[in-house]
N, C-alpha and C. Protein backbone atom coordinates (compact mmCIF):
# COMPACT_ATOMS: atom_id res chain seq x y z
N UNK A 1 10.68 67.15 17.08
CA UNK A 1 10.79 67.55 15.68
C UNK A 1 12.21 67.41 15.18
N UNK A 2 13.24 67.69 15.79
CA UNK A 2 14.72 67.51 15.70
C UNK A 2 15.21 66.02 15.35
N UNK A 3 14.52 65.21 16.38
CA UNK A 3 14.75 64.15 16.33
C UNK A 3 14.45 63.23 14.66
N UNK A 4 12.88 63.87 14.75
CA UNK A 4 12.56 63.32 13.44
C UNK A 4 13.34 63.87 11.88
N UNK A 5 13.89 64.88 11.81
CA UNK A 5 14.72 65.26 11.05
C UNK A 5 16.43 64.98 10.91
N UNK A 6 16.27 63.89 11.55
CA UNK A 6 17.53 62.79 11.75
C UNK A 6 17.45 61.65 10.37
N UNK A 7 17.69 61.78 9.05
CA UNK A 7 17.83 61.02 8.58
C UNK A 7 18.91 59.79 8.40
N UNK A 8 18.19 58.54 8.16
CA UNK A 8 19.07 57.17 8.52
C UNK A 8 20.42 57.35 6.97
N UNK A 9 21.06 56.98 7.07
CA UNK A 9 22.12 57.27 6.05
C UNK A 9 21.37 56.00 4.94
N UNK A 10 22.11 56.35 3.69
CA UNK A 10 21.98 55.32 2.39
C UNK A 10 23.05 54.11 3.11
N UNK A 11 22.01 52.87 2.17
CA UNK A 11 22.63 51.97 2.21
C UNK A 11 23.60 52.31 1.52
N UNK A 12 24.88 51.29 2.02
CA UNK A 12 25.66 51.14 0.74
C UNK A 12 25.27 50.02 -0.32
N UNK A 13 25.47 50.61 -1.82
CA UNK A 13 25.18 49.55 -2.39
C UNK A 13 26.59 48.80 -3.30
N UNK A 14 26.68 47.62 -3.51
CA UNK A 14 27.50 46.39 -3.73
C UNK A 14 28.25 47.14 -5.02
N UNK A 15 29.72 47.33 -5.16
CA UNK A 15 30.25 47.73 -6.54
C UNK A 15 30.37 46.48 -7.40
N UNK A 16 31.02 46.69 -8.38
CA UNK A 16 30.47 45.94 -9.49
C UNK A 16 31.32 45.19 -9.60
N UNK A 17 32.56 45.37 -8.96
CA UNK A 17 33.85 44.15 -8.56
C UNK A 17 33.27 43.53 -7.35
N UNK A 18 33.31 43.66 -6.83
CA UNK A 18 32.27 43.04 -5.37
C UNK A 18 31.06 42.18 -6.04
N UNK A 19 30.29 42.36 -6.51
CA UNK A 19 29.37 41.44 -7.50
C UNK A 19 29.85 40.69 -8.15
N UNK A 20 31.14 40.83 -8.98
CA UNK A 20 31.78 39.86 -9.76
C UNK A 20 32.56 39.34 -9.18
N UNK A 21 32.90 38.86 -7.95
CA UNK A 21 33.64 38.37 -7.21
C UNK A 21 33.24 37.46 -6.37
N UNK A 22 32.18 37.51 -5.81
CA UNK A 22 30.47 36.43 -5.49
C UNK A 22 30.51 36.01 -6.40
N UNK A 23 30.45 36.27 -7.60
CA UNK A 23 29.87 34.86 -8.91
C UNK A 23 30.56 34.32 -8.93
N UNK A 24 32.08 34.94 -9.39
CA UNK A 24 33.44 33.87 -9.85
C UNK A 24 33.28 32.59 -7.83
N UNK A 25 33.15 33.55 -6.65
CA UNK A 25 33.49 32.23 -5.62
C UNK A 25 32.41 31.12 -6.02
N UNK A 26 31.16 31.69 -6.28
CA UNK A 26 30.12 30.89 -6.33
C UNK A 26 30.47 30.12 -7.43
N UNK A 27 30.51 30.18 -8.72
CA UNK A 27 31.12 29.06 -9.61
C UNK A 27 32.02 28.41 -9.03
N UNK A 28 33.15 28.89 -8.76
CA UNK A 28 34.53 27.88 -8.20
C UNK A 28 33.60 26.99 -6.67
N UNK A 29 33.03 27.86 -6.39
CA UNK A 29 32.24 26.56 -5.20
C UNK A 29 31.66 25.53 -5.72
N UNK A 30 30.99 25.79 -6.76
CA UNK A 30 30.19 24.60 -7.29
C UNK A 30 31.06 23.71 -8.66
N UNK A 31 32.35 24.37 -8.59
CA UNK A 31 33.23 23.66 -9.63
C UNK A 31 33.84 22.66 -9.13
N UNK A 32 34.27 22.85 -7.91
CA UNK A 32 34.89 22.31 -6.67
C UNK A 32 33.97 20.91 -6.37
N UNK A 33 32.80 21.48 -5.93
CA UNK A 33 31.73 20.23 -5.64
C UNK A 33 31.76 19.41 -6.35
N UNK A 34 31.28 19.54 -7.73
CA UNK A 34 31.45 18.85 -8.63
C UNK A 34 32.65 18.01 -9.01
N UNK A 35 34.06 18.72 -9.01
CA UNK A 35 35.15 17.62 -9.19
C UNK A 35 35.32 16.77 -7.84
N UNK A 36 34.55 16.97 -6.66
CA UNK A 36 34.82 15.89 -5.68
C UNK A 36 33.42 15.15 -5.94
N UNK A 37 32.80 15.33 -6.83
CA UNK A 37 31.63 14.31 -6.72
C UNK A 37 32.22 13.47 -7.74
N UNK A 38 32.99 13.67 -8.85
CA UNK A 38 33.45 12.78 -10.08
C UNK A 38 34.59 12.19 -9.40
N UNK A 39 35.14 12.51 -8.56
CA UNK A 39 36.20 11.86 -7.67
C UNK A 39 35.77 11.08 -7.09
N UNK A 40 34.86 11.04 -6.27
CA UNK A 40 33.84 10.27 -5.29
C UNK A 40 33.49 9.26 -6.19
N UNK A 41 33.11 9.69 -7.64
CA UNK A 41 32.27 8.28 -8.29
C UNK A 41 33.30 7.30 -9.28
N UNK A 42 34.11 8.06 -9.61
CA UNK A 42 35.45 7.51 -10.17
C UNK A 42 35.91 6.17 -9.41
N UNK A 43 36.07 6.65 -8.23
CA UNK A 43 36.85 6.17 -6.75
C UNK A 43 36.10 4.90 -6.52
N UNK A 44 34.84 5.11 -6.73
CA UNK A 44 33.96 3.71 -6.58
C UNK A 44 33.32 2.39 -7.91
N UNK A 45 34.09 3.50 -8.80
CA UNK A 45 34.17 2.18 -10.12
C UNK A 45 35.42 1.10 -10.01
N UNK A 46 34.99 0.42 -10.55
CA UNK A 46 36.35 -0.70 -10.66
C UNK A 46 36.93 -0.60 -11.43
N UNK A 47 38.02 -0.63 -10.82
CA UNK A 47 39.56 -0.86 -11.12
C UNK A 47 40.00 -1.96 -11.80
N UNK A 48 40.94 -2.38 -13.05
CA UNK A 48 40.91 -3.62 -13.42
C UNK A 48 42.86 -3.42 -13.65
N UNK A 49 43.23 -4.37 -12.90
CA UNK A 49 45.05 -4.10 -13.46
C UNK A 49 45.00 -5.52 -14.06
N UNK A 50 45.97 -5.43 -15.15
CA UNK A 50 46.22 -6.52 -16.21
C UNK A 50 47.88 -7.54 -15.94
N UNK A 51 48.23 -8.03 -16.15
CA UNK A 51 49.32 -8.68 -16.20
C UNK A 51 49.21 -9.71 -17.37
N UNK A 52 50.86 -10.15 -17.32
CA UNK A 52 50.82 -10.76 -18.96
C UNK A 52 52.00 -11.26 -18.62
N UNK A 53 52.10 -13.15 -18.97
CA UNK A 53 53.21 -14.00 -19.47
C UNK A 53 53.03 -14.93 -20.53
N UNK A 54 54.20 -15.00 -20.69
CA UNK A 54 54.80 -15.90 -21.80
C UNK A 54 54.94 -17.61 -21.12
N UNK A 55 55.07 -18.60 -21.16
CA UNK A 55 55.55 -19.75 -21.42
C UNK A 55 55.80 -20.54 -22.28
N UNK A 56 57.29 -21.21 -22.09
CA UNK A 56 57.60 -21.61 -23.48
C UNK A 56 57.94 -22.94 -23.83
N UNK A 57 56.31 -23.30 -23.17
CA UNK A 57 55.88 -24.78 -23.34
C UNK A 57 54.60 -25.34 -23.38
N UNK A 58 54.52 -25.95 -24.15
CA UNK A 58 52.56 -26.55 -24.56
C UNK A 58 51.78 -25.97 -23.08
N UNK A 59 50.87 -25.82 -23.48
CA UNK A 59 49.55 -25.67 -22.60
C UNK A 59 49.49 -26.97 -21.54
N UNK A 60 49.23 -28.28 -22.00
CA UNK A 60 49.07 -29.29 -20.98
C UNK A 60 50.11 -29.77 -20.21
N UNK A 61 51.58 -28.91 -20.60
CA UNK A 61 52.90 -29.03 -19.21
C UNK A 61 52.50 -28.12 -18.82
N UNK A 62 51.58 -26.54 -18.90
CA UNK A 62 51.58 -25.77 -18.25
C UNK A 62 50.78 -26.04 -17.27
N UNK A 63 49.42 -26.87 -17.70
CA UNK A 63 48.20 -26.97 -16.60
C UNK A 63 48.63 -28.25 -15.85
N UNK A 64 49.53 -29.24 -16.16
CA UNK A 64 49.90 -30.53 -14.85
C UNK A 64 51.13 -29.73 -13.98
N UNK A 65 51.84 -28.78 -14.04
CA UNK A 65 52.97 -28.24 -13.73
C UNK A 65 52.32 -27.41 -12.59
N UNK A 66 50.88 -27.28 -12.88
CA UNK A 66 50.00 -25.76 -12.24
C UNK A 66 49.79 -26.64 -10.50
N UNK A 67 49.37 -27.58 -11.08
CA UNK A 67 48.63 -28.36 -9.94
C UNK A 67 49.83 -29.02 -8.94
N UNK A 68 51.32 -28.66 -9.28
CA UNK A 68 52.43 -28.71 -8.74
C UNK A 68 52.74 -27.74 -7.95
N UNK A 69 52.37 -26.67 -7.66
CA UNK A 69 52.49 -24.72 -7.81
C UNK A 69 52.96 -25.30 -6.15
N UNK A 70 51.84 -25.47 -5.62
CA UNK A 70 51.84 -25.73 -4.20
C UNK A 70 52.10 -27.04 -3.42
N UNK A 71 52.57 -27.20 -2.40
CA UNK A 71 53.56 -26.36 -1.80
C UNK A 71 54.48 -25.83 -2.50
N UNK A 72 55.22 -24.68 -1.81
CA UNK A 72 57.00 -24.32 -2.24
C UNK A 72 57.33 -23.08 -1.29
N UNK A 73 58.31 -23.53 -1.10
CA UNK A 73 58.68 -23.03 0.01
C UNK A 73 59.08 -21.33 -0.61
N UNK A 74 59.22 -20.75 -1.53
CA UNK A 74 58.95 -19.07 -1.85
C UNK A 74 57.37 -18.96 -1.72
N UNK A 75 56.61 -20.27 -1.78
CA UNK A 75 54.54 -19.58 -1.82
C UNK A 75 54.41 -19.71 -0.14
N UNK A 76 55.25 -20.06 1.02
CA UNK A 76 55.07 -20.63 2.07
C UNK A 76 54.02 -20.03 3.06
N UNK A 77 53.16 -19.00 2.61
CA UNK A 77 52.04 -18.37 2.97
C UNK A 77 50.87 -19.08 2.70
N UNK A 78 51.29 -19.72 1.63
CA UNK A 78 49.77 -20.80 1.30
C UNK A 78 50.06 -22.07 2.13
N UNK A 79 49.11 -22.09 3.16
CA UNK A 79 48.76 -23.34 4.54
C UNK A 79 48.54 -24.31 3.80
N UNK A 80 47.11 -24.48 2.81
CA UNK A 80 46.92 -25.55 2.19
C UNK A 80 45.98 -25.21 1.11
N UNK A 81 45.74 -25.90 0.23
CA UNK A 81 45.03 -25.95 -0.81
C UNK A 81 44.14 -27.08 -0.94
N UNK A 82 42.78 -27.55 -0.86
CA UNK A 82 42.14 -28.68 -1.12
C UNK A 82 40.95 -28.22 -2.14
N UNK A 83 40.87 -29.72 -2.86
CA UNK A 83 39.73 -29.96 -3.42
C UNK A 83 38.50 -29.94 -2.83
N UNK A 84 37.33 -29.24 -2.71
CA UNK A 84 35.88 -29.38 -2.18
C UNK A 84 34.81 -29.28 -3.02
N UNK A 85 34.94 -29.21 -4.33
CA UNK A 85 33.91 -29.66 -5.43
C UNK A 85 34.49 -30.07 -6.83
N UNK A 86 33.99 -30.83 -7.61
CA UNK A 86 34.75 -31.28 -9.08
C UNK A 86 32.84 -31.69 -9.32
N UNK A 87 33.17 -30.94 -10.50
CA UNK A 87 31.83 -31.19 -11.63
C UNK A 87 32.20 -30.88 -13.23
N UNK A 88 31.50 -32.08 -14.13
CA UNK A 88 32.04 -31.91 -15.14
C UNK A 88 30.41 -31.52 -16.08
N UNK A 89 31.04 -30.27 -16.74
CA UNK A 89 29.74 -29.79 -17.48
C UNK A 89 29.29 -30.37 -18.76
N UNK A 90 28.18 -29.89 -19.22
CA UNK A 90 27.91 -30.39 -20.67
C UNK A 90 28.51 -30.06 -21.87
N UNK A 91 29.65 -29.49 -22.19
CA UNK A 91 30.65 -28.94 -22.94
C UNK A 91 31.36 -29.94 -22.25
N UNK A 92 31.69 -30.64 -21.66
CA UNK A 92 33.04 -32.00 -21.48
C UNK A 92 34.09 -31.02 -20.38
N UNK A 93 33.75 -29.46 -20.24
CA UNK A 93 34.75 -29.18 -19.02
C UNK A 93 34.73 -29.68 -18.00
N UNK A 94 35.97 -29.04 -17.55
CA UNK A 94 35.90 -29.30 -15.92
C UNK A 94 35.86 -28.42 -14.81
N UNK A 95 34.71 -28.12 -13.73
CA UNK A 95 34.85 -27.19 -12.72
C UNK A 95 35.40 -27.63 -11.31
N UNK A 96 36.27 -27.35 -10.91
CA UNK A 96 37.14 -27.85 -9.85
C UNK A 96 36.92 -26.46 -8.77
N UNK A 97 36.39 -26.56 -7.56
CA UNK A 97 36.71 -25.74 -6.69
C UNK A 97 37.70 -26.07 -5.42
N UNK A 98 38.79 -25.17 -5.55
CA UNK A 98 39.54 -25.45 -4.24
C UNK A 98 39.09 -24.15 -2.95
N UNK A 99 39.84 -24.60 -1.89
CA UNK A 99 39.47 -23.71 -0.74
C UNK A 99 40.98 -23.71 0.02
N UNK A 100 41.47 -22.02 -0.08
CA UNK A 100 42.86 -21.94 0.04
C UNK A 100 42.59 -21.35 1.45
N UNK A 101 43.65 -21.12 1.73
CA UNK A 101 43.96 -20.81 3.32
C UNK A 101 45.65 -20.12 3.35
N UNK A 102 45.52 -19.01 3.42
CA UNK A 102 46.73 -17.95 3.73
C UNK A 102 47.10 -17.46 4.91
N UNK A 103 48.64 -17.78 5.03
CA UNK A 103 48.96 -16.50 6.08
C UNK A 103 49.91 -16.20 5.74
N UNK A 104 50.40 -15.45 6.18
CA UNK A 104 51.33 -14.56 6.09
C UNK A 104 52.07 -13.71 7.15
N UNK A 105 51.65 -13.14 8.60
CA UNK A 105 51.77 -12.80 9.88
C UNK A 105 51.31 -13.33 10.70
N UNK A 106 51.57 -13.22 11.43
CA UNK A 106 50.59 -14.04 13.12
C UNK A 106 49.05 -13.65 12.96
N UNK A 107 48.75 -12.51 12.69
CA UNK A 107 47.57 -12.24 12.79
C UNK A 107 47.01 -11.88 11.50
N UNK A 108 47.73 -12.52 10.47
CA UNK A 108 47.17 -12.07 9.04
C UNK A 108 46.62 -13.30 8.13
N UNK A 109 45.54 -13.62 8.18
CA UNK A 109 45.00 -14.42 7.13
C UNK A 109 43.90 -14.00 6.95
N UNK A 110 43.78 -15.17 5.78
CA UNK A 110 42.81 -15.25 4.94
C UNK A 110 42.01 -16.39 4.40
N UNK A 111 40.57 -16.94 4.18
CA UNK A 111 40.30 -18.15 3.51
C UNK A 111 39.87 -17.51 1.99
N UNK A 112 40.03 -18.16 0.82
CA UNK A 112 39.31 -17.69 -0.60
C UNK A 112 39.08 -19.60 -0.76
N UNK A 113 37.92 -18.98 -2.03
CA UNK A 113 37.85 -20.15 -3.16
C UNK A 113 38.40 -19.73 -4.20
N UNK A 114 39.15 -20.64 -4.74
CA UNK A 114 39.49 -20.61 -6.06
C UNK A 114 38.99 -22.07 -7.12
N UNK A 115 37.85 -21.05 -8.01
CA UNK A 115 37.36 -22.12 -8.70
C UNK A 115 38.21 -21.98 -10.85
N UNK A 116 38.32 -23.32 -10.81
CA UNK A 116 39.22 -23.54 -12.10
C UNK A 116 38.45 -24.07 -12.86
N UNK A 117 38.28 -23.60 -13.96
CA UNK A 117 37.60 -24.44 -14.87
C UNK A 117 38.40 -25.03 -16.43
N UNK A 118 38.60 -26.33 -16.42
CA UNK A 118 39.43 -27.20 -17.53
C UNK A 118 38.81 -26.89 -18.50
N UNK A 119 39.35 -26.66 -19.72
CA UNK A 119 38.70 -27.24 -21.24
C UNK A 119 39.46 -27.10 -22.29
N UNK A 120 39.53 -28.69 -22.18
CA UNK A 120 41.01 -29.10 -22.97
C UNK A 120 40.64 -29.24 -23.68
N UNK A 121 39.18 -29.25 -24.74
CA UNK A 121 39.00 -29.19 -26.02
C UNK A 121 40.17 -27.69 -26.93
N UNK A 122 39.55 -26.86 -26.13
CA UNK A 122 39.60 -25.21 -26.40
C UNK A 122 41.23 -25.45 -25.59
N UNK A 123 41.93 -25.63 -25.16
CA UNK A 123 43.21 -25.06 -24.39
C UNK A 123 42.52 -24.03 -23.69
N UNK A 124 41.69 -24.20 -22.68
CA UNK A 124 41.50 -23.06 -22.26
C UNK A 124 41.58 -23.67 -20.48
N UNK A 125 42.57 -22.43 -19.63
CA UNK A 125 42.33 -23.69 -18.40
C UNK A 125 41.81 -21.42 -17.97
N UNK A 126 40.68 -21.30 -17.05
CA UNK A 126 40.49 -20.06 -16.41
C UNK A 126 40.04 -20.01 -15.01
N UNK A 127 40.61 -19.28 -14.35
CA UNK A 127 40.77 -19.83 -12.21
C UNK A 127 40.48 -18.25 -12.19
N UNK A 128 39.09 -18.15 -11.07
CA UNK A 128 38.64 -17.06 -10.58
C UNK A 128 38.96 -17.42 -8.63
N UNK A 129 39.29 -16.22 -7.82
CA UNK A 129 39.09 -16.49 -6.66
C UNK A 129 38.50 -15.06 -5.96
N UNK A 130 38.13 -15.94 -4.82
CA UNK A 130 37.03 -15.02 -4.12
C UNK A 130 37.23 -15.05 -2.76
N UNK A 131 37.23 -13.62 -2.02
CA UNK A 131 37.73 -13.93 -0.35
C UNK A 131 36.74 -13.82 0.48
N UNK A 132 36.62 -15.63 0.99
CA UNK A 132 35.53 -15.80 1.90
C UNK A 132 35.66 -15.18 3.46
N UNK A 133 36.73 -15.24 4.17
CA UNK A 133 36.69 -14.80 5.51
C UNK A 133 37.98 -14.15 5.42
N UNK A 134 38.52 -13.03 6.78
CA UNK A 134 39.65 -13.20 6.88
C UNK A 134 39.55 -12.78 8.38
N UNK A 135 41.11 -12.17 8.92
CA UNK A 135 41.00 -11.77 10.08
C UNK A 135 40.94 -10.21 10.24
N UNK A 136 41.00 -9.63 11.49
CA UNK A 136 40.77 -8.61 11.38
C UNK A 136 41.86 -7.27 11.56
N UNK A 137 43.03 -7.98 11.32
CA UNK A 137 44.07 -7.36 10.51
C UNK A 137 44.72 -6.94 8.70
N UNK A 138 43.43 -7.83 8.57
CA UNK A 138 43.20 -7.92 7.08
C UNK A 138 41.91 -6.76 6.78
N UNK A 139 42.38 -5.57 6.13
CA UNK A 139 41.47 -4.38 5.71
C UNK A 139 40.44 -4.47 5.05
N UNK A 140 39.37 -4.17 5.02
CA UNK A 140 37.96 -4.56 4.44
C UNK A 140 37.99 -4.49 2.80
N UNK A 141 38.63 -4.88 2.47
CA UNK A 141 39.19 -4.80 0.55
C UNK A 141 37.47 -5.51 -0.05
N UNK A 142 37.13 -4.93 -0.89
CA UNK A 142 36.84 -5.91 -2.02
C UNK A 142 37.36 -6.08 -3.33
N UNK A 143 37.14 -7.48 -4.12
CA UNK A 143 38.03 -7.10 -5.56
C UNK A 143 37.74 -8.98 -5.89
N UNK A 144 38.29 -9.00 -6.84
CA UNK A 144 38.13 -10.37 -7.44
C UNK A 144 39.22 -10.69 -8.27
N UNK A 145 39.84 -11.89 -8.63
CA UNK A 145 41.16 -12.20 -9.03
C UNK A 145 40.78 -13.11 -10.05
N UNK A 146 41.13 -12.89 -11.33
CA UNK A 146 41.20 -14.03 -12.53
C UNK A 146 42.05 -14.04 -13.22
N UNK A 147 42.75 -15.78 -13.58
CA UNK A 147 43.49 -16.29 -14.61
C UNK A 147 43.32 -16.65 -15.37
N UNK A 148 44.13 -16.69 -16.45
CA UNK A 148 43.75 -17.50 -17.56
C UNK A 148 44.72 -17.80 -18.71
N UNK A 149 44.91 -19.05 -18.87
CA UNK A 149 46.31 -19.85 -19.10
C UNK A 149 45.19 -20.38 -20.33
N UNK A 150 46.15 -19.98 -21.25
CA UNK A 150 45.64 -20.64 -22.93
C UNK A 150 46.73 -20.85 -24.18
N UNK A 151 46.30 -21.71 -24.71
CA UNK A 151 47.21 -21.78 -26.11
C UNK A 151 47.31 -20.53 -26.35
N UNK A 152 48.87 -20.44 -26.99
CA UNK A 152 49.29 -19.07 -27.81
C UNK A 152 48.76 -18.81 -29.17
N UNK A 153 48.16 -18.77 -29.27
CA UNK A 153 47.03 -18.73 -30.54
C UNK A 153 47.68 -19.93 -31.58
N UNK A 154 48.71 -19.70 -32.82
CA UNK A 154 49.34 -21.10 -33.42
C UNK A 154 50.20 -21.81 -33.32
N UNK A 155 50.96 -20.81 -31.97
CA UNK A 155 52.09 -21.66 -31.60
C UNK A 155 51.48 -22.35 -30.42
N UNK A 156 51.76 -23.81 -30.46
CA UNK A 156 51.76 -24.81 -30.03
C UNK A 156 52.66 -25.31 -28.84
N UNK A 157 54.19 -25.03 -28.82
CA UNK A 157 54.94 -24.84 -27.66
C UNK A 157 55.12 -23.79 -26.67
N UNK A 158 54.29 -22.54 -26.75
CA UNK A 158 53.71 -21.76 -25.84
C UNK A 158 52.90 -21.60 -25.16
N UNK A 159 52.40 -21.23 -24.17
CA UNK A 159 51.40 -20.65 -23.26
C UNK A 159 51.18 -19.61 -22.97
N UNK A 160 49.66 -18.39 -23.08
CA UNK A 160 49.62 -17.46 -22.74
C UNK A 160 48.77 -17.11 -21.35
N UNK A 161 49.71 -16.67 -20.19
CA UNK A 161 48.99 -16.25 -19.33
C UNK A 161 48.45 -14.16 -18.82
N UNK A 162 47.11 -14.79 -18.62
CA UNK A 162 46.52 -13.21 -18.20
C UNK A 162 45.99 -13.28 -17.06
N UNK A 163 46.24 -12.41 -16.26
CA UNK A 163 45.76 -11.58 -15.12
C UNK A 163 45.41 -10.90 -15.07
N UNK A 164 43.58 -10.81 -14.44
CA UNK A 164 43.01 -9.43 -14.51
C UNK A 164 42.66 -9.39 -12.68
N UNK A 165 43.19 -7.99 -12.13
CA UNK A 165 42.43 -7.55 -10.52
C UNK A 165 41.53 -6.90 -10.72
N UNK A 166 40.58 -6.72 -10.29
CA UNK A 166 39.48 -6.39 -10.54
C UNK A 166 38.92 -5.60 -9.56
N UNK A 167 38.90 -4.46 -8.77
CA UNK A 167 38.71 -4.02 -7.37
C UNK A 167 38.33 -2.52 -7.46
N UNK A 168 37.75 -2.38 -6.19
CA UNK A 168 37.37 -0.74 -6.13
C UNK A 168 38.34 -0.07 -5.13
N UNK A 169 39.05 -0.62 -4.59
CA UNK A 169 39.39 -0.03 -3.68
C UNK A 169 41.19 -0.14 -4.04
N UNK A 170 42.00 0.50 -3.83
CA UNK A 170 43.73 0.78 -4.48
C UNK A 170 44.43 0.37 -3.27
N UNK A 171 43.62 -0.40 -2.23
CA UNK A 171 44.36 -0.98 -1.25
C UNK A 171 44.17 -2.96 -1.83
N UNK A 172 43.30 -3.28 -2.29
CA UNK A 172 42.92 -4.54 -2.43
C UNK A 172 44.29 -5.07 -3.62
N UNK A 173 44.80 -4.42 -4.28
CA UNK A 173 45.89 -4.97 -5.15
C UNK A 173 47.14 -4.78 -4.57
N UNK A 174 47.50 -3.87 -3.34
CA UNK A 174 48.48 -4.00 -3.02
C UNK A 174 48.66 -4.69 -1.60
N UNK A 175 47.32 -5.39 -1.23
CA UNK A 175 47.28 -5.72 -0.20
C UNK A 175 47.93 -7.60 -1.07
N UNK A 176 47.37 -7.84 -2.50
CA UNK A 176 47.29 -9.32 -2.71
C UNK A 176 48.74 -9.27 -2.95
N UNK A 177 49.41 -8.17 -3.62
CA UNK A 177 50.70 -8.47 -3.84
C UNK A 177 51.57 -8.18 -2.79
N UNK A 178 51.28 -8.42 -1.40
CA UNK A 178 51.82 -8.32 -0.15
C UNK A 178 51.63 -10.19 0.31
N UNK A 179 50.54 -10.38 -0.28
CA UNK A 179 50.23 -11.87 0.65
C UNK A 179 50.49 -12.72 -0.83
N UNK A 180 50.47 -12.60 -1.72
CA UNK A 180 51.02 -13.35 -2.58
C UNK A 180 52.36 -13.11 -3.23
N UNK A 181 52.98 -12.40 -3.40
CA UNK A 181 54.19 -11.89 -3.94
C UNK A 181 54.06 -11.55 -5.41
N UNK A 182 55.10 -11.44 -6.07
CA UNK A 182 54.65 -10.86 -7.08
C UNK A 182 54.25 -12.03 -8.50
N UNK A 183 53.12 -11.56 -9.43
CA UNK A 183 52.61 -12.88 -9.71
C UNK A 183 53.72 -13.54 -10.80
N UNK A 184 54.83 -12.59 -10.96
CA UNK A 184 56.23 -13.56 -11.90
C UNK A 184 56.62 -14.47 -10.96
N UNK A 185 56.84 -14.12 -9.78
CA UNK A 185 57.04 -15.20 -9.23
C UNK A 185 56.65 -16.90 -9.38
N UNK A 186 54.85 -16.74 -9.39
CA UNK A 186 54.71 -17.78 -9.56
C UNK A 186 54.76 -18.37 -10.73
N UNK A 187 54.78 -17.48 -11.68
CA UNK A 187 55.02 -18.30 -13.35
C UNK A 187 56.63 -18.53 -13.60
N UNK A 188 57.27 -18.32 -12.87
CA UNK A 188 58.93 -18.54 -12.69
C UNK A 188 58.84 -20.03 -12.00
N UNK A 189 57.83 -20.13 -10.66
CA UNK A 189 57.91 -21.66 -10.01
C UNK A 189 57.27 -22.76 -11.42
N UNK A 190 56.05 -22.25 -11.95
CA UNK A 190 55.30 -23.41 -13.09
C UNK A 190 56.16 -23.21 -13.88
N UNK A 191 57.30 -22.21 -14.76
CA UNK A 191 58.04 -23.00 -15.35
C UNK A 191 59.34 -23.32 -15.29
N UNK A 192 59.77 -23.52 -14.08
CA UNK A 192 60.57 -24.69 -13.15
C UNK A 192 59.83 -25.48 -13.22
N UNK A 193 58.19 -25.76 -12.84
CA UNK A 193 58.25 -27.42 -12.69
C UNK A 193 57.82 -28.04 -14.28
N UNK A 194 58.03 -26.96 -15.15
CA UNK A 194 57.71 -27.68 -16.60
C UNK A 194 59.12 -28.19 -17.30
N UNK A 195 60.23 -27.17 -16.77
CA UNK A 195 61.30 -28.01 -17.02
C UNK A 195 61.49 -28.61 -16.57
N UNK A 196 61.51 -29.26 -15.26
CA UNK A 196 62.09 -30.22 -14.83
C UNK A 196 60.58 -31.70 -15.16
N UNK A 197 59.58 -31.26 -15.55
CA UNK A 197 58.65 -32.32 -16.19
C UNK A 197 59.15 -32.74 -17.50
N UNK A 198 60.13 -31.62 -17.96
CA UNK A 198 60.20 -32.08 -19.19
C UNK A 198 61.87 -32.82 -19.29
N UNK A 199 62.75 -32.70 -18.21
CA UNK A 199 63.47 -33.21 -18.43
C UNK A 199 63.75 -34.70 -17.71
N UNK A 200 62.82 -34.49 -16.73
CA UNK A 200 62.67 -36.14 -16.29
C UNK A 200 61.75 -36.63 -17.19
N UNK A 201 61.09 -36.11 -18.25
CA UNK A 201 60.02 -37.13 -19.32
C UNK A 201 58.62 -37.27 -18.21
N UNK A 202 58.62 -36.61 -17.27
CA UNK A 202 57.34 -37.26 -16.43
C UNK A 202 55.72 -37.03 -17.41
N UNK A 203 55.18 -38.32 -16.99
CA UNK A 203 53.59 -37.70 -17.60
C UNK A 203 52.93 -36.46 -17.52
């Protein structure tokens, strides 16, 4: 009978700061989630970085000057460059695919295509490239690279060039401007070889 007149004590029950203190973690938990899921999906859209030059010479010294680019001994990472398709479309362009070959370290290359398409009606010359193989010191990047070299809208002794990278990943643009250098560079070599096209008079 003693025994049974042993009552179990009250729960305690939760104060009302203690309750409001569970909600606020529980929101901030799921506030949290949420900004790493918009991070997460952010992270996997593409990326597009722009670049922009001037040249201050017709379009057609810019595009015979282009096809000069390579060799040079500041690009000396580019092995070789060849022609492996030329097709001319029904608009009178021209699609030219080359197949480049990079290195840069003992164990660092790369193969891409780079396909160009002419149309000298329009001044329009535009080169996309794409990375077919590499080695396996070269980081799993994806991304895509386009140029595009055009009349300066009415001026006539200019050229406008644009660069768009195009990538998901914030290693793939600093990986190209490691194996290519920086892209003034190469519009510093095309217009060196437009002056000196233009001062030897060459075709």
């Amino acid at each position: 009978f003693f025994f049974l007149m042993i009552r179990r004590p009250p729960r305690s029950t939760q104060s009302r700061s203690s309750a409001a203190s569970d909600v606020y973690k529980r929101q901030y938990q799921r506030r949290v989630h949420g900004d790493k899921f918009k991070q997460r999906k952010m992270a996997e859209e593409p990326k597009v970085d722009l670049k922009q030059y001037i040249f201050n010479y017709p379009w057609e010294t810019v595009v015979k000057s282009l096809w000069e680019k390579y060799p040079h001994k500041e690009l000396d990472f580019v092995k070789f460059s060849r022609v492996i398709d030329l097709q001319v479309l029904d608009d009178k362009s021209l699609v030219i695919r080359k197949l480049m070959y990079c290195k840069k370290f003992m164990m660092m290359w790369a193969y891409s295509v780079e396909e160009i398409r002419l149309d000298a009606r329009n001044r329009i010359c535009e080169m996309r490239t794409e990375l077919l193989k590499k080695s396996k010191c070269v980081p799993d990047l994806t991304g895509s690279e386009s140029i595009i070299y055009r009349a300066h809208g009415d001026l006539m002794d200019k050229t406008l060039y644009l660069k768009a990278l195009r990538s998901t990943s914030n290693l793939f643009g600093k990986f190209l401007e490691k194996f290519n250098g920086s892209y003034e560079k190469g519009c510093r070599i095309i217009e060196a070889k437009c002056q000196e096209r233009t001062m030897n008079l060459l075709p």
